[in-house]
N, C-alpha and C. Protein backbone atom coordinates (compact mmCIF):
# COMPACT_ATOMS: atom_id res chain seq x y z
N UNK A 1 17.65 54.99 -16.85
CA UNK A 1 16.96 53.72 -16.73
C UNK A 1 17.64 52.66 -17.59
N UNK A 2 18.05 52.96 -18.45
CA UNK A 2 18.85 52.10 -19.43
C UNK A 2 19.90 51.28 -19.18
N UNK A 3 20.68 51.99 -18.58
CA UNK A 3 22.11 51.64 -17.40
C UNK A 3 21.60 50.45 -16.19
N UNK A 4 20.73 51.01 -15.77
CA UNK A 4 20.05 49.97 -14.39
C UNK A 4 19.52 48.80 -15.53
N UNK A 5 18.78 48.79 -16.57
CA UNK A 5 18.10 47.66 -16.48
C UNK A 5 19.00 46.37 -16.74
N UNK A 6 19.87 46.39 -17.30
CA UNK A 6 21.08 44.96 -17.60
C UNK A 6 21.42 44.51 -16.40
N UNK A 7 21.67 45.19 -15.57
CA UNK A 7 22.44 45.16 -13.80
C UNK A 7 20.85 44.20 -13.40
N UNK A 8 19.96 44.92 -13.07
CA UNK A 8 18.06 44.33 -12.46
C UNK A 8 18.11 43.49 -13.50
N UNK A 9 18.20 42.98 -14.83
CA UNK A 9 17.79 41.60 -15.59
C UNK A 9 18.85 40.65 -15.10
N UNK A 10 20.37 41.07 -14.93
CA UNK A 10 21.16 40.18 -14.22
C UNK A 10 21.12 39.34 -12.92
N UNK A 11 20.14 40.04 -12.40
CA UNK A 11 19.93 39.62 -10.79
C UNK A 11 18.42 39.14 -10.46
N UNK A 12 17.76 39.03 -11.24
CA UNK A 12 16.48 38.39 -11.44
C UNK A 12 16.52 36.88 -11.60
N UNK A 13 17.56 36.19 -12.68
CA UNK A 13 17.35 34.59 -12.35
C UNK A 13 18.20 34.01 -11.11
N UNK A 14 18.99 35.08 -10.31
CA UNK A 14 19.33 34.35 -9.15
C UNK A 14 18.23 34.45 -8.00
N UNK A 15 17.64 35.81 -7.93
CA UNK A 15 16.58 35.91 -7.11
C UNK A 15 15.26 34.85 -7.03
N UNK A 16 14.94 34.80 -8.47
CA UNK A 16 14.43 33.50 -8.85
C UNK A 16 14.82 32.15 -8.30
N UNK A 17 15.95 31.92 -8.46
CA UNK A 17 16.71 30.46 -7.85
C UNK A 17 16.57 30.49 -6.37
N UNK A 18 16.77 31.58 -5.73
CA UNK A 18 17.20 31.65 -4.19
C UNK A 18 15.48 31.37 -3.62
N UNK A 19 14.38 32.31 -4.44
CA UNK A 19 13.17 31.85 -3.93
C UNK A 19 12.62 30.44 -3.78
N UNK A 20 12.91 29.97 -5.49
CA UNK A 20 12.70 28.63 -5.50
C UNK A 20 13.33 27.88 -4.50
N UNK A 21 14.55 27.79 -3.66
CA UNK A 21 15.39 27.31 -3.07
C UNK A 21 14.54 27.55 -2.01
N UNK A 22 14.32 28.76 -1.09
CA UNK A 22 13.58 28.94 -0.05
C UNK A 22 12.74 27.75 0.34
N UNK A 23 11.32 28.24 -0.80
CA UNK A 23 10.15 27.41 -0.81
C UNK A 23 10.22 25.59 -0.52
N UNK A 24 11.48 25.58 -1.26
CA UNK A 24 11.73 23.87 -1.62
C UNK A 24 12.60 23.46 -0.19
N UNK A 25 13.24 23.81 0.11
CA UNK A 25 13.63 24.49 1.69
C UNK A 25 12.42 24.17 2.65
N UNK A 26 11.45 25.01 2.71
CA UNK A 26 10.94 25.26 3.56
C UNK A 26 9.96 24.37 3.79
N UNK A 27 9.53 23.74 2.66
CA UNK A 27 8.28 22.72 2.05
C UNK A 27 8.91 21.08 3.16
N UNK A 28 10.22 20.98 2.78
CA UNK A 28 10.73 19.87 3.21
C UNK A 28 11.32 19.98 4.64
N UNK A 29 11.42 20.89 5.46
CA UNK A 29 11.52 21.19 7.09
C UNK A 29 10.09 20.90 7.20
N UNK A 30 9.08 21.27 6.96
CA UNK A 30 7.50 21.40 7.42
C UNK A 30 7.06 19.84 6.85
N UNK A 31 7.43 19.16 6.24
CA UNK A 31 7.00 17.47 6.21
C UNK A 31 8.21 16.79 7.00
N UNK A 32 8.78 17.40 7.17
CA UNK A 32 9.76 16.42 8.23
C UNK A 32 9.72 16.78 9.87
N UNK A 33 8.60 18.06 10.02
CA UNK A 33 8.06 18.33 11.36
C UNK A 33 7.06 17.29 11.27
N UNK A 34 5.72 18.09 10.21
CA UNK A 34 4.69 16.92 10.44
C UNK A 34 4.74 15.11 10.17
N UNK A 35 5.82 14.84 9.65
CA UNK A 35 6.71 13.68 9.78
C UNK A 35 6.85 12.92 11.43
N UNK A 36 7.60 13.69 11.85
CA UNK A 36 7.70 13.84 13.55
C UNK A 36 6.65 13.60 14.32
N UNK A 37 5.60 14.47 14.26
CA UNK A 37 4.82 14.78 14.96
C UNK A 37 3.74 13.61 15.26
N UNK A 38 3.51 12.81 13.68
CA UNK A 38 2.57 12.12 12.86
C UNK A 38 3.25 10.68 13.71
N UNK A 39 4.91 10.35 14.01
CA UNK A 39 5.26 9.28 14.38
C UNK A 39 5.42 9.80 15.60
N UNK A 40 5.76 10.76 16.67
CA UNK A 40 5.04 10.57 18.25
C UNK A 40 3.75 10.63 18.32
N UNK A 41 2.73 10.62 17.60
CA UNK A 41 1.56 9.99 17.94
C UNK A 41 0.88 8.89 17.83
N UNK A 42 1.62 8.30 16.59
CA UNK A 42 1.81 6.71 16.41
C UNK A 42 2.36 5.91 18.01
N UNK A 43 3.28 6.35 18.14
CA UNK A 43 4.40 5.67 18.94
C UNK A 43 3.84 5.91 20.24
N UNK A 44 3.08 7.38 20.87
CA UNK A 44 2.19 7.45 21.73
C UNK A 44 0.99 6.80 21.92
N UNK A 45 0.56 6.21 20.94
CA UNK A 45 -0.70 5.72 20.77
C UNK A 45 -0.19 4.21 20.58
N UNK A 46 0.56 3.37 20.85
CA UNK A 46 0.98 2.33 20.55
C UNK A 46 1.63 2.06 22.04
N UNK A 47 2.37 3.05 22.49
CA UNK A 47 2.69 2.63 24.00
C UNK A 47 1.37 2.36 24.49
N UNK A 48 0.24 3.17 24.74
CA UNK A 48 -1.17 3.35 25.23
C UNK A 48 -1.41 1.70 25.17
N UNK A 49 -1.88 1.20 24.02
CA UNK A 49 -2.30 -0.04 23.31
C UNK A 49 -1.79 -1.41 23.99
N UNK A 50 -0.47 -1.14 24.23
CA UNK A 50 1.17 -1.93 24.72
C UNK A 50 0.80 -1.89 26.59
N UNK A 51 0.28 -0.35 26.67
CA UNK A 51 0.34 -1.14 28.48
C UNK A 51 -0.79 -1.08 28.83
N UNK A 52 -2.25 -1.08 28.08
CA UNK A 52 -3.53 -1.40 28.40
C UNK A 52 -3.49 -3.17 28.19
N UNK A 53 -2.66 -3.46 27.06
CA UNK A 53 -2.65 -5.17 27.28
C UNK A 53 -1.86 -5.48 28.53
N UNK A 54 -0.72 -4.83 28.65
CA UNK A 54 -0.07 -5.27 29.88
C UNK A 54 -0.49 -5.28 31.12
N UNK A 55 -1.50 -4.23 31.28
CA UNK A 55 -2.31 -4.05 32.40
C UNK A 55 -3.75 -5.19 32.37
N UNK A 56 -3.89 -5.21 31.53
CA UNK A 56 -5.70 -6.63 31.53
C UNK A 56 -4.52 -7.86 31.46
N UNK A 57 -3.69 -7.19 31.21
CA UNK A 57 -3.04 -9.06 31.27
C UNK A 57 -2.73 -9.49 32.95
N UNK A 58 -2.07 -8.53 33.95
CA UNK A 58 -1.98 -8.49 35.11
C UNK A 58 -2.92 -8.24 35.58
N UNK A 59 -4.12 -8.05 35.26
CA UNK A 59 -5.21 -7.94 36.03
C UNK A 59 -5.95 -8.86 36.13
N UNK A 60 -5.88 -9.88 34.90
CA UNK A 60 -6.44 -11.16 35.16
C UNK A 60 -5.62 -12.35 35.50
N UNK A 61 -6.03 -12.75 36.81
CA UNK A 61 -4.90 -14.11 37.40
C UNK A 61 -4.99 -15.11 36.58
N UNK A 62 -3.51 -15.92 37.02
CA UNK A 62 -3.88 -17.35 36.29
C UNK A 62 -3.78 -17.42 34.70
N UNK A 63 -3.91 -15.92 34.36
CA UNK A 63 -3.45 -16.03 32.62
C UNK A 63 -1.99 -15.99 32.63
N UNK A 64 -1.26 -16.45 31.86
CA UNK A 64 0.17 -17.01 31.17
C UNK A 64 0.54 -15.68 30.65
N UNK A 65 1.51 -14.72 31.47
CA UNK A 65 2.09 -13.85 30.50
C UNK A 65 2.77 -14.05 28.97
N UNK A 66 2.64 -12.91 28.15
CA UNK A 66 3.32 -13.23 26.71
C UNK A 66 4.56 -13.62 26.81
N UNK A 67 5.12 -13.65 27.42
CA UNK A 67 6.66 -13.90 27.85
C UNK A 67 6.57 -15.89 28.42
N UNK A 68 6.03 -15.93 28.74
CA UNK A 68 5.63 -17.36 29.38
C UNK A 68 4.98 -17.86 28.20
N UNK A 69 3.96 -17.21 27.40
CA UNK A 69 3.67 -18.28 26.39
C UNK A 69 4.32 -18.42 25.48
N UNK A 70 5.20 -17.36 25.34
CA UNK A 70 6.33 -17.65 24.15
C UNK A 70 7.19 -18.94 24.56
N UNK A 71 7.60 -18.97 25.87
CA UNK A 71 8.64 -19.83 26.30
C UNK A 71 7.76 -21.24 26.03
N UNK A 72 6.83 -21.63 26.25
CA UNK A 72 6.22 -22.70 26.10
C UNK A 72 6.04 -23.24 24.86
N UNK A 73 5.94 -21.94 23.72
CA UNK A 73 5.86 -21.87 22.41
C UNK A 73 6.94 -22.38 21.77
N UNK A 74 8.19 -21.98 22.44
CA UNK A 74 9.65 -22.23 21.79
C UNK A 74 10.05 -23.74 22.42
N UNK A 75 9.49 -24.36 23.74
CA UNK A 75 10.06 -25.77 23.66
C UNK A 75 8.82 -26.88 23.88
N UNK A 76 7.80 -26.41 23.48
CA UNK A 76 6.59 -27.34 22.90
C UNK A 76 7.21 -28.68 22.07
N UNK A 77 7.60 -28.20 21.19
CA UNK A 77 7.75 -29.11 19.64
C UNK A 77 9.04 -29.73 19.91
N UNK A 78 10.26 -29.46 21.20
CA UNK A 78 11.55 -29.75 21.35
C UNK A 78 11.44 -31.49 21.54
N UNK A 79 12.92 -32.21 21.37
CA UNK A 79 12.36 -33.14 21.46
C UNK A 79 12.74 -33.50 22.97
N UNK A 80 13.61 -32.49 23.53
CA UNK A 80 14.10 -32.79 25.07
C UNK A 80 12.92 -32.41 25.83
N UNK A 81 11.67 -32.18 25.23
CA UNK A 81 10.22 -31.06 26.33
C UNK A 81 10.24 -32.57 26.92
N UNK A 82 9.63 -32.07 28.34
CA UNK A 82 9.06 -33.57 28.92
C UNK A 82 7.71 -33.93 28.58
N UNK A 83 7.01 -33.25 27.50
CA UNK A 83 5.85 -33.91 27.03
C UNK A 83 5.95 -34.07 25.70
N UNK A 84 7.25 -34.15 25.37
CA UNK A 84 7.32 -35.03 24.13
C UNK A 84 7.18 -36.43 23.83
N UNK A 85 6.94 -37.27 23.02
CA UNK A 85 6.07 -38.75 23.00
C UNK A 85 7.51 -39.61 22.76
């Protein structure tokens, strides 16, 4: 037993390191899944949001798409608009 134990105390703080390594390893794959997962459901839930406006927006006539009110937005204040004073 005497012989073995220097050899088993030698190989204990790497075993140590390699666990710690594992864990710290493994800790940071599993937040960078639920990372993932957490932003396709954002991003799923934001398309949803994105074409329920797009859809009440085409569903009601006569309203000014966002694209059209931007454009109106950007040469409102111009001084070439033809309803400038």
């Amino acid at each position: 037993m005497e012989s073995v134990l220097p050899y088993v105390l030698a190989i204990v703080p790497t075993v140590g390191v390699g666990t710690l390594f594992y864990f710290v390893i493994k800790s940071i794959l599993e937040g960078d899944r639920r990372e993932r997962l957490a932003q396709a459901q954002w991003e799923a839930q934001h398309d949803r949001r994105a074409s329920t406006a797009r859809q009440s927006a085409s569903a009601a006539p006569g309203t000014p798409d966002a694209a059209d009110t931007a454009d109106t937005a950007d040469t409102a204040g111009s001084p070439s608009s033809p309803s400038a004073p």
